[in-house]
C-alpha atoms as a PDB file:
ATOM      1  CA  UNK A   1     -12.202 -22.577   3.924  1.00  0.00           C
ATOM      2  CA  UNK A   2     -10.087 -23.410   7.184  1.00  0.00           C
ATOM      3  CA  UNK A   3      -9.183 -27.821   6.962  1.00  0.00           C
ATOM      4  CA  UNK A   4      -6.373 -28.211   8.708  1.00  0.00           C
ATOM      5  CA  UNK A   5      -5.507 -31.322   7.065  1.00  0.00           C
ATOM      6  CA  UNK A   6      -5.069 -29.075   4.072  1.00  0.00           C
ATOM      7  CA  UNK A   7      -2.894 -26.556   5.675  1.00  0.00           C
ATOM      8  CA  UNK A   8      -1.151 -29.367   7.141  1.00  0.00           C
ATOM      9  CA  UNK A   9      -0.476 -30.619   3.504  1.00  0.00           C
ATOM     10  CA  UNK A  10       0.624 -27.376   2.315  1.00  0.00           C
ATOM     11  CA  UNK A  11       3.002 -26.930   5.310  1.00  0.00           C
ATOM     12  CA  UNK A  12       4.676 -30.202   4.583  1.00  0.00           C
ATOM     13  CA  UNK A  13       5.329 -28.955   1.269  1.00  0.00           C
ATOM     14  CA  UNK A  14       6.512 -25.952   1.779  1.00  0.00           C
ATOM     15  CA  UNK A  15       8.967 -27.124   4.400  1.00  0.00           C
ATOM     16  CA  UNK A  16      10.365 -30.188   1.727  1.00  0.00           C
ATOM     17  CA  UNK A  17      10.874 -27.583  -0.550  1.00  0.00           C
ATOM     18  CA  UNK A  18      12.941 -25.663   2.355  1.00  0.00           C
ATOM     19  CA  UNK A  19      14.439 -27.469   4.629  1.00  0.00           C
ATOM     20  CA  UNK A  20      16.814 -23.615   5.758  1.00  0.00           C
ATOM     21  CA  UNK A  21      13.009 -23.490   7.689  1.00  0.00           C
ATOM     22  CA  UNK A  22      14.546 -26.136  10.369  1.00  0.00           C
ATOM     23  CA  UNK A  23      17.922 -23.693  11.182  1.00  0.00           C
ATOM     24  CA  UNK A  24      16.540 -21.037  13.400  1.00  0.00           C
ATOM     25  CA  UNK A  25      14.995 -23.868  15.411  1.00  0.00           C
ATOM     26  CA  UNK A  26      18.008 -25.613  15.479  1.00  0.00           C
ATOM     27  CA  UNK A  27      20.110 -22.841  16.272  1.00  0.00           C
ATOM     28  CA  UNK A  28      18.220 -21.855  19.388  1.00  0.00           C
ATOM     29  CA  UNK A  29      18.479 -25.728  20.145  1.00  0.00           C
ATOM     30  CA  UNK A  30      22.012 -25.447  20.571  1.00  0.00           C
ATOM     31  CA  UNK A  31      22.574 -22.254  22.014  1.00  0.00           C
ATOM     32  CA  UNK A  32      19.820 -22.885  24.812  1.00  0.00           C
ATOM     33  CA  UNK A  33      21.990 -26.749  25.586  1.00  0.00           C
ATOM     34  CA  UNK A  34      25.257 -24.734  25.730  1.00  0.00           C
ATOM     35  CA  UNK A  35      23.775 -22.312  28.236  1.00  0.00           C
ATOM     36  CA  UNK A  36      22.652 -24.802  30.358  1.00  0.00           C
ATOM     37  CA  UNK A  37      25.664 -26.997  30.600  1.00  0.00           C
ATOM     38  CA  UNK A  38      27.592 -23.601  31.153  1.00  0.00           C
ATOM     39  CA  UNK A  39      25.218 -22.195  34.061  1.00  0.00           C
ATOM     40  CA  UNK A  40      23.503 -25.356  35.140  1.00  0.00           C
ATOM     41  CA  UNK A  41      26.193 -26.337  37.612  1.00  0.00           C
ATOM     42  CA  UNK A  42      23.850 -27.266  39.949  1.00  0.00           C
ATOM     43  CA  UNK A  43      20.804 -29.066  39.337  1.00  0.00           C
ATOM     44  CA  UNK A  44      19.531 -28.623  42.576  1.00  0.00           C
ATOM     45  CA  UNK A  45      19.440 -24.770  42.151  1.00  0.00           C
ATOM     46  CA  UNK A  46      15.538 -24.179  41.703  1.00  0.00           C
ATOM     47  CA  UNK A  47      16.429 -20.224  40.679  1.00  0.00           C
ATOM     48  CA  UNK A  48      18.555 -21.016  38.275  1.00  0.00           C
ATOM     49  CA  UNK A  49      16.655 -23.458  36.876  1.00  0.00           C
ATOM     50  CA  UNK A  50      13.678 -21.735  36.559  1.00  0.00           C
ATOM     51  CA  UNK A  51      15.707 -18.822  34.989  1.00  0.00           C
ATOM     52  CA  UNK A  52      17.353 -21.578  32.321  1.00  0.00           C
ATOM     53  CA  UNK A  53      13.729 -22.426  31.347  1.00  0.00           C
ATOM     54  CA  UNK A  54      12.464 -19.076  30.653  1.00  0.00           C
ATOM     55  CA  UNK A  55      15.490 -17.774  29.064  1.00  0.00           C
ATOM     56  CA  UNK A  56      15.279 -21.260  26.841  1.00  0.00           C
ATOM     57  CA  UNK A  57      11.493 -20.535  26.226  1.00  0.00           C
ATOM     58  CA  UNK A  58      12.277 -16.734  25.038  1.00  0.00           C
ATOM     59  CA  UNK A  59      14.861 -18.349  22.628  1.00  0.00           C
ATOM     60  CA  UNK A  60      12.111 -20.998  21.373  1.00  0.00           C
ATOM     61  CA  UNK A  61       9.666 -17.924  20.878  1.00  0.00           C
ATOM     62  CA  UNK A  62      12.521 -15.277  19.155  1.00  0.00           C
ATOM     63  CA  UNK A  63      13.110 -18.727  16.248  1.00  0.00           C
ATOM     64  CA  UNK A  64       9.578 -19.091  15.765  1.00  0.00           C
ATOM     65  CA  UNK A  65       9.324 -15.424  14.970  1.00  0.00           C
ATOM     66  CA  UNK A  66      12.022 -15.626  12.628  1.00  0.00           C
ATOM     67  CA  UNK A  67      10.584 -18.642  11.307  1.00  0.00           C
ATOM     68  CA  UNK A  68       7.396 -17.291  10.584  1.00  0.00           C
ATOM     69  CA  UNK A  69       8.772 -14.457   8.335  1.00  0.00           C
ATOM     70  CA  UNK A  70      10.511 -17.153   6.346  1.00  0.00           C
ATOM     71  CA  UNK A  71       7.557 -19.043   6.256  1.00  0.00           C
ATOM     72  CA  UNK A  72       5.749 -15.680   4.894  1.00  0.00           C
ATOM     73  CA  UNK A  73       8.479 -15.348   2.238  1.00  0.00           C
ATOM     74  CA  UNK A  74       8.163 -19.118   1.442  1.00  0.00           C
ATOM     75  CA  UNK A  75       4.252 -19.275   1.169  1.00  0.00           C
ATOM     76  CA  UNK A  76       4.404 -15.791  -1.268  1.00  0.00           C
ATOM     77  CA  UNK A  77       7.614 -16.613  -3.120  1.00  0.00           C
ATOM     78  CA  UNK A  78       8.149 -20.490  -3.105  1.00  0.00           C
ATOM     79  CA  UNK A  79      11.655 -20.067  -1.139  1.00  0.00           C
ATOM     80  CA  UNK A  80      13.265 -18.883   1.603  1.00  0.00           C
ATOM     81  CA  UNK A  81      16.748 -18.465   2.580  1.00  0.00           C
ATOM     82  CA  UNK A  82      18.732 -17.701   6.072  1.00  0.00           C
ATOM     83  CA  UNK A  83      19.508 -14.074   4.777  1.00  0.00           C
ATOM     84  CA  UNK A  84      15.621 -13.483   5.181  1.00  0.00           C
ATOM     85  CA  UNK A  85      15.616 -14.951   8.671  1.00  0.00           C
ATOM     86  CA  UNK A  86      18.766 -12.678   9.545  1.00  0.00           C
ATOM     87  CA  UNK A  87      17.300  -9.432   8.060  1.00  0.00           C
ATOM     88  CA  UNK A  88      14.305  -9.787   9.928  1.00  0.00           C
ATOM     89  CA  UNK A  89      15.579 -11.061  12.976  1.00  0.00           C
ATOM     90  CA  UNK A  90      17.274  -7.629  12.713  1.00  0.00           C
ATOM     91  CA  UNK A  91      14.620  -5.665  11.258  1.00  0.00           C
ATOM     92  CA  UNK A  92      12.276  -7.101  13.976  1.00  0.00           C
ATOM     93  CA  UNK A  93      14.568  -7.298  17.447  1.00  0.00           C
ATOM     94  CA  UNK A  94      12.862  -5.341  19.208  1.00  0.00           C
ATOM     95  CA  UNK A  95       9.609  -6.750  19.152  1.00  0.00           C
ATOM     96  CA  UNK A  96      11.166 -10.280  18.649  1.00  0.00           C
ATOM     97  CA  UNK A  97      12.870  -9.890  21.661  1.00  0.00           C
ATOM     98  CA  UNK A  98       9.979  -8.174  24.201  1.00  0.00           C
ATOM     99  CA  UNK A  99       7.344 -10.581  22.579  1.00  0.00           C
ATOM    100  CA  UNK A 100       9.422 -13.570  22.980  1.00  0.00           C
ATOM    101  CA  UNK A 101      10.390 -12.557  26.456  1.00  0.00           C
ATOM    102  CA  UNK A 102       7.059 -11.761  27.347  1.00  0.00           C
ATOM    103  CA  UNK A 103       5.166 -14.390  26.016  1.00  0.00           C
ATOM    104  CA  UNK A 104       7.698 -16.968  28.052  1.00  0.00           C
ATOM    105  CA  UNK A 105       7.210 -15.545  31.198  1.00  0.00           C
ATOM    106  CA  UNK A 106       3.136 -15.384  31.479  1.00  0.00           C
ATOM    107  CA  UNK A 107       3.634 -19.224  30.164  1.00  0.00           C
ATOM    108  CA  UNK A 108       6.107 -20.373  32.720  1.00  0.00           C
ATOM    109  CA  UNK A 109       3.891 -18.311  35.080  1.00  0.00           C
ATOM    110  CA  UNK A 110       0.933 -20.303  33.654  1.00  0.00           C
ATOM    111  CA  UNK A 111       2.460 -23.520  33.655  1.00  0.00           C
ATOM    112  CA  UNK A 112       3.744 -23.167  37.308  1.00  0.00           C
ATOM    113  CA  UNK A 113      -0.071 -22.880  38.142  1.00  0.00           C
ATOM    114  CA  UNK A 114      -1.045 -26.671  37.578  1.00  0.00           C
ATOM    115  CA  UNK A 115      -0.022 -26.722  33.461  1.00  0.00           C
ATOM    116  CA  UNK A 116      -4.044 -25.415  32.649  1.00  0.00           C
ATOM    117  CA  UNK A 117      -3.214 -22.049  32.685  1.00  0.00           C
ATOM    118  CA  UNK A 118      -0.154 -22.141  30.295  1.00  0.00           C
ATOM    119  CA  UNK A 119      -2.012 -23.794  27.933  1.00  0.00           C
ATOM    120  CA  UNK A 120      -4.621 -21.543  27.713  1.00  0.00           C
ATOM    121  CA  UNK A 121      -1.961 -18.398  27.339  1.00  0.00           C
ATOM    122  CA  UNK A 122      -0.082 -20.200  24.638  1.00  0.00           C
ATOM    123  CA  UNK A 123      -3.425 -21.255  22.939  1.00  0.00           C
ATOM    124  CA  UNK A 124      -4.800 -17.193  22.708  1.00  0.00           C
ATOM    125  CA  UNK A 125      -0.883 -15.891  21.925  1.00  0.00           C
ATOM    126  CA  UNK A 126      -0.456 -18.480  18.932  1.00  0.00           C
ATOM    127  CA  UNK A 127      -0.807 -15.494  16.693  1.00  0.00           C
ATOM    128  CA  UNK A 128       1.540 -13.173  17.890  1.00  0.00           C
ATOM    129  CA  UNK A 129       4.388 -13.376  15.626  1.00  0.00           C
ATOM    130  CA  UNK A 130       2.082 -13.736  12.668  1.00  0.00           C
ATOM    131  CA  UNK A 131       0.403 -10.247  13.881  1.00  0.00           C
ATOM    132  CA  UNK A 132       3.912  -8.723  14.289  1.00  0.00           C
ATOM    133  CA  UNK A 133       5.141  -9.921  10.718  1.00  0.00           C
ATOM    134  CA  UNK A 134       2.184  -9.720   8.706  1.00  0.00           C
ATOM    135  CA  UNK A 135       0.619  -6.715  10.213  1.00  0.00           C
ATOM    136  CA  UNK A 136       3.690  -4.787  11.729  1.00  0.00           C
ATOM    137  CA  UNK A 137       2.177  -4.344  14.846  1.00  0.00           C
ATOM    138  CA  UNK A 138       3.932  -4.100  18.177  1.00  0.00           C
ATOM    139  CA  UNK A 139       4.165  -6.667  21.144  1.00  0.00           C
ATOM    140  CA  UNK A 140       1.327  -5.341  23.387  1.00  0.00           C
ATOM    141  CA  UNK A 141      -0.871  -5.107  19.969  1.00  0.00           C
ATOM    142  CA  UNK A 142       0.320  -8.280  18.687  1.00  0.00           C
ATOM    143  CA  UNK A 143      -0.934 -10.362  21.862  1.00  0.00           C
ATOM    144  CA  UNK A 144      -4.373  -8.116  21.929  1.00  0.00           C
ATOM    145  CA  UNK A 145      -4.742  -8.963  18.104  1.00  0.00           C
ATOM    146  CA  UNK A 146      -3.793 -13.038  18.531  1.00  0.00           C
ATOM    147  CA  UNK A 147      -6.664 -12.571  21.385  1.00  0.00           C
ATOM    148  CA  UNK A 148      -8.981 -11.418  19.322  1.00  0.00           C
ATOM    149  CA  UNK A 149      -8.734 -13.440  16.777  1.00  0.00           C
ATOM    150  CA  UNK A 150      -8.626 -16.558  18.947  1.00  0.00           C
ATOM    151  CA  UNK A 151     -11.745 -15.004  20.044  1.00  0.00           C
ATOM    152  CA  UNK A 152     -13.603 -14.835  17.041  1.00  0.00           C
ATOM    153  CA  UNK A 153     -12.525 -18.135  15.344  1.00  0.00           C
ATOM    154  CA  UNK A 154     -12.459 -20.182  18.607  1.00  0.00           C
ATOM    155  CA  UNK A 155     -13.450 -23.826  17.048  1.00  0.00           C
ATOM    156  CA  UNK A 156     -10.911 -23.608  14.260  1.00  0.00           C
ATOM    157  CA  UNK A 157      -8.638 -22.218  16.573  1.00  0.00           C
ATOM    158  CA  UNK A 158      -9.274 -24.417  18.665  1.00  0.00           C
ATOM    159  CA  UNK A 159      -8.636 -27.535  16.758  1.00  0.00           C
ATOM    160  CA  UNK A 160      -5.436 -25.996  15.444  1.00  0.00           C
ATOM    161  CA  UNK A 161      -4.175 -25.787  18.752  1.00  0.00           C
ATOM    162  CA  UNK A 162      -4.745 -29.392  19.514  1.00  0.00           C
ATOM    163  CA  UNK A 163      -3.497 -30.603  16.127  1.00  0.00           C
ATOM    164  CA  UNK A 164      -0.282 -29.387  17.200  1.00  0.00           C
ATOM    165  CA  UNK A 165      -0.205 -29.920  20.543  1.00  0.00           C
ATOM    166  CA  UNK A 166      -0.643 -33.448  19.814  1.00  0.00           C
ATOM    167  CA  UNK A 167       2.437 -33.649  17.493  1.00  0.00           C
ATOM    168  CA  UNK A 168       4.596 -31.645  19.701  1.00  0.00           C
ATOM    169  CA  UNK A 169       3.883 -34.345  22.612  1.00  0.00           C
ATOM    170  CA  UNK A 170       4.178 -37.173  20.105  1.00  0.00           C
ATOM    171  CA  UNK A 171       7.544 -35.916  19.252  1.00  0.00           C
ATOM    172  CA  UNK A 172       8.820 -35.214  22.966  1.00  0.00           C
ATOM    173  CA  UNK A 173       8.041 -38.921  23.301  1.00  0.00           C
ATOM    174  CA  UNK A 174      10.197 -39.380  20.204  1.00  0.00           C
ATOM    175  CA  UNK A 175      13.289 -36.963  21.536  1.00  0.00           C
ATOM    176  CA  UNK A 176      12.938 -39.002  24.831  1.00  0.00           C
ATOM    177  CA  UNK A 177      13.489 -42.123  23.145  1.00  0.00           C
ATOM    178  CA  UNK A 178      16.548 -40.656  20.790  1.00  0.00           C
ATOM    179  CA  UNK A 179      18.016 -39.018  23.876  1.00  0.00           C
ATOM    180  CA  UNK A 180      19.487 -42.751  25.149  1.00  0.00           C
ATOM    181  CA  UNK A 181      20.648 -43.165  21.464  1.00  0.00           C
ATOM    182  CA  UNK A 182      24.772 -41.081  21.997  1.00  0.00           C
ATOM    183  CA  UNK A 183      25.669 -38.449  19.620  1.00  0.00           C
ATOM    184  CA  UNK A 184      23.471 -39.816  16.542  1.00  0.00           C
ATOM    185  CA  UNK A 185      20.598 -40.219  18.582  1.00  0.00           C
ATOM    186  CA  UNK A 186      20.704 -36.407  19.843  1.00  0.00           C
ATOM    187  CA  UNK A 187      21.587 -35.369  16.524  1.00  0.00           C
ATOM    188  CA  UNK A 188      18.604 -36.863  15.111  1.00  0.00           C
ATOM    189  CA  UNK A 189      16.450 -35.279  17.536  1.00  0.00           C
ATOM    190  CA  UNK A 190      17.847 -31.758  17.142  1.00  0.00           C
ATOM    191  CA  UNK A 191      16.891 -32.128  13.585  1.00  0.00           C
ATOM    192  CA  UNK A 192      13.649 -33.285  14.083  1.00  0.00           C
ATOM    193  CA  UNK A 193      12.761 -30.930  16.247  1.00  0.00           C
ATOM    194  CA  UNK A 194      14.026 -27.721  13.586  1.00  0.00           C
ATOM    195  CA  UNK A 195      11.900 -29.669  11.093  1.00  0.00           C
ATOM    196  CA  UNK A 196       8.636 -29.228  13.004  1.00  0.00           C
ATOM    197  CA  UNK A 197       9.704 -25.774  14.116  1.00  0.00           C
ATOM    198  CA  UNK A 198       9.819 -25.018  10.230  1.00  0.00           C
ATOM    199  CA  UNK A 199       6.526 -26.715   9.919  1.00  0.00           C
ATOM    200  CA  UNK A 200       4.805 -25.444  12.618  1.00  0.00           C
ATOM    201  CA  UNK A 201       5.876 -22.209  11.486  1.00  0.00           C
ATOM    202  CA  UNK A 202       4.483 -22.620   8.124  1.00  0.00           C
ATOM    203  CA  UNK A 203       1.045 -24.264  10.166  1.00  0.00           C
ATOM    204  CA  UNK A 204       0.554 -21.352  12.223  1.00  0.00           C
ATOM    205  CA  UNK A 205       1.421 -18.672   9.617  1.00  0.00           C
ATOM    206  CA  UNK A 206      -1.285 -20.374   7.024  1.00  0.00           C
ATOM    207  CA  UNK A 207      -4.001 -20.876   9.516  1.00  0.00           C
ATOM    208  CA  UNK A 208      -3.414 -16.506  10.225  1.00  0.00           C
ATOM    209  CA  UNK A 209      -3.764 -15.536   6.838  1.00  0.00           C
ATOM    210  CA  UNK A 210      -6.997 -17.827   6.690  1.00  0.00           C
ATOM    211  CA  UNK A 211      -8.440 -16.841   9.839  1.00  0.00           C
ATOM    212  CA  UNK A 212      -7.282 -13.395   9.779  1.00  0.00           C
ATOM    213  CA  UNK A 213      -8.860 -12.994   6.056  1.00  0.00           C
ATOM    214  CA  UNK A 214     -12.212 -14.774   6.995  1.00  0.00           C
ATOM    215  CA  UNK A 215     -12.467 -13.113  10.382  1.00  0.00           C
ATOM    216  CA  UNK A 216     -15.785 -11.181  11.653  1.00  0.00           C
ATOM    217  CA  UNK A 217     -15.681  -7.777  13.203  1.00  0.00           C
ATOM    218  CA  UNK A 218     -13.077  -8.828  16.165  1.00  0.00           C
ATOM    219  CA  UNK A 219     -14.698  -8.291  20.150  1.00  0.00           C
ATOM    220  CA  UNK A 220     -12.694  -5.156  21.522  1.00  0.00           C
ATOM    221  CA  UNK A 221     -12.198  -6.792  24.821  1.00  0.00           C
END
């Protein structure tokens, strides 16, 4: 049975019992800030803005992938460990990297487009990662197979994507608030935000194997 209070439960579990989950999150944190200080040297440039944000979205989208598969080995096993995350992240680039690159642009694209349209792409591509982990499957594959399965389990879906959505904002306005805090302030919210990257990781992953399991025969197109 899909309750996403229950997966929610589990995921908070899982992620106390692992806090390593929060590291690729935090990792792309930092890397993405030290780009931008080191090519933002003009705020007014639009291009190189707009580059910044979809090279910082790819990075977002390549640490939830690596997330997820130490989510998978957490769920199955208990425990996780950064060795996992590194020998998938290499096992994985490939796909990692095209997905993740992918995935960011037809968002930004979407976003650009009045913010609608980049919610919808990130609501049907929610299970792409879990499709490349779980399944094996390639990029183009894994965003016709999180589709799909969007498709067929739209409500639960549906309610998922909310759910999450609504934390993510409430902890935006949380980071905005930390952000005037110096140094401890910003460290706080780095580690806030890898601790719901290791949750949502866990989130998504569970609500897959759920919704994946209990699917019907998925629409072709």
């Amino acid at each position: 049975m899909f309750e996403i209070s229950v997966i929610f439960k589990e995921a908070f579990e899982v992620v106390k019992r692992n806090y390593i989950l929060a590291v690729p999150t935090v990792i792309a944190t930092f890397v993405v800030t030290f780009l931008a200080l080191a090519l933002l040297k003009n705020p007014e440039n639009m291009t190189a803005m707009a580059t910044m944000g979809l090279v910082g979205l790819a990075f977002d989208f390549f640490a939830h992938g690596v997330t997820i598969a130490m989510a998978r080995e957490a769920l199955a096993t208990g425990q996780t460990s950064i060795k996992t995350g590194a020998s998938v992240a290499a096992a994985f680039f490939i796909h990692f990297v095209v997905t993740s690159v992918a995935i960011a642009a037809v968002v930004s694209v979407g976003f650009m487009l009045l913010i609608l349209p980049g919610l919808v792409a990130m609501f049907f591509l929610m299970f792409v990662f879990p499709a490349i982990v779980m399944h094996g499957l390639g990029p183009v594959d894994a965003m016709k197979y999180s589709y799909r399965l969007v498709r067929s389990r739209l409500n639960d879906s549906l309610m998922l994507f909310i759910a999450i959505t609504g934390i993510t904002i409430g902890l935006g306005l949380i980071n905005l608030t930390l952000a005037s805090v110096p140094i401890v302030g910003q460290f706080v919210s780095v580690i806030l935000t890898g601790l719901f990257g290791g949750f949502s990781a866990v989130v998504v992953l569970r609500a897959f194997i759920i919704l994946d399991a209990a699917k019907p025969a998925m629409p072709t197109q």
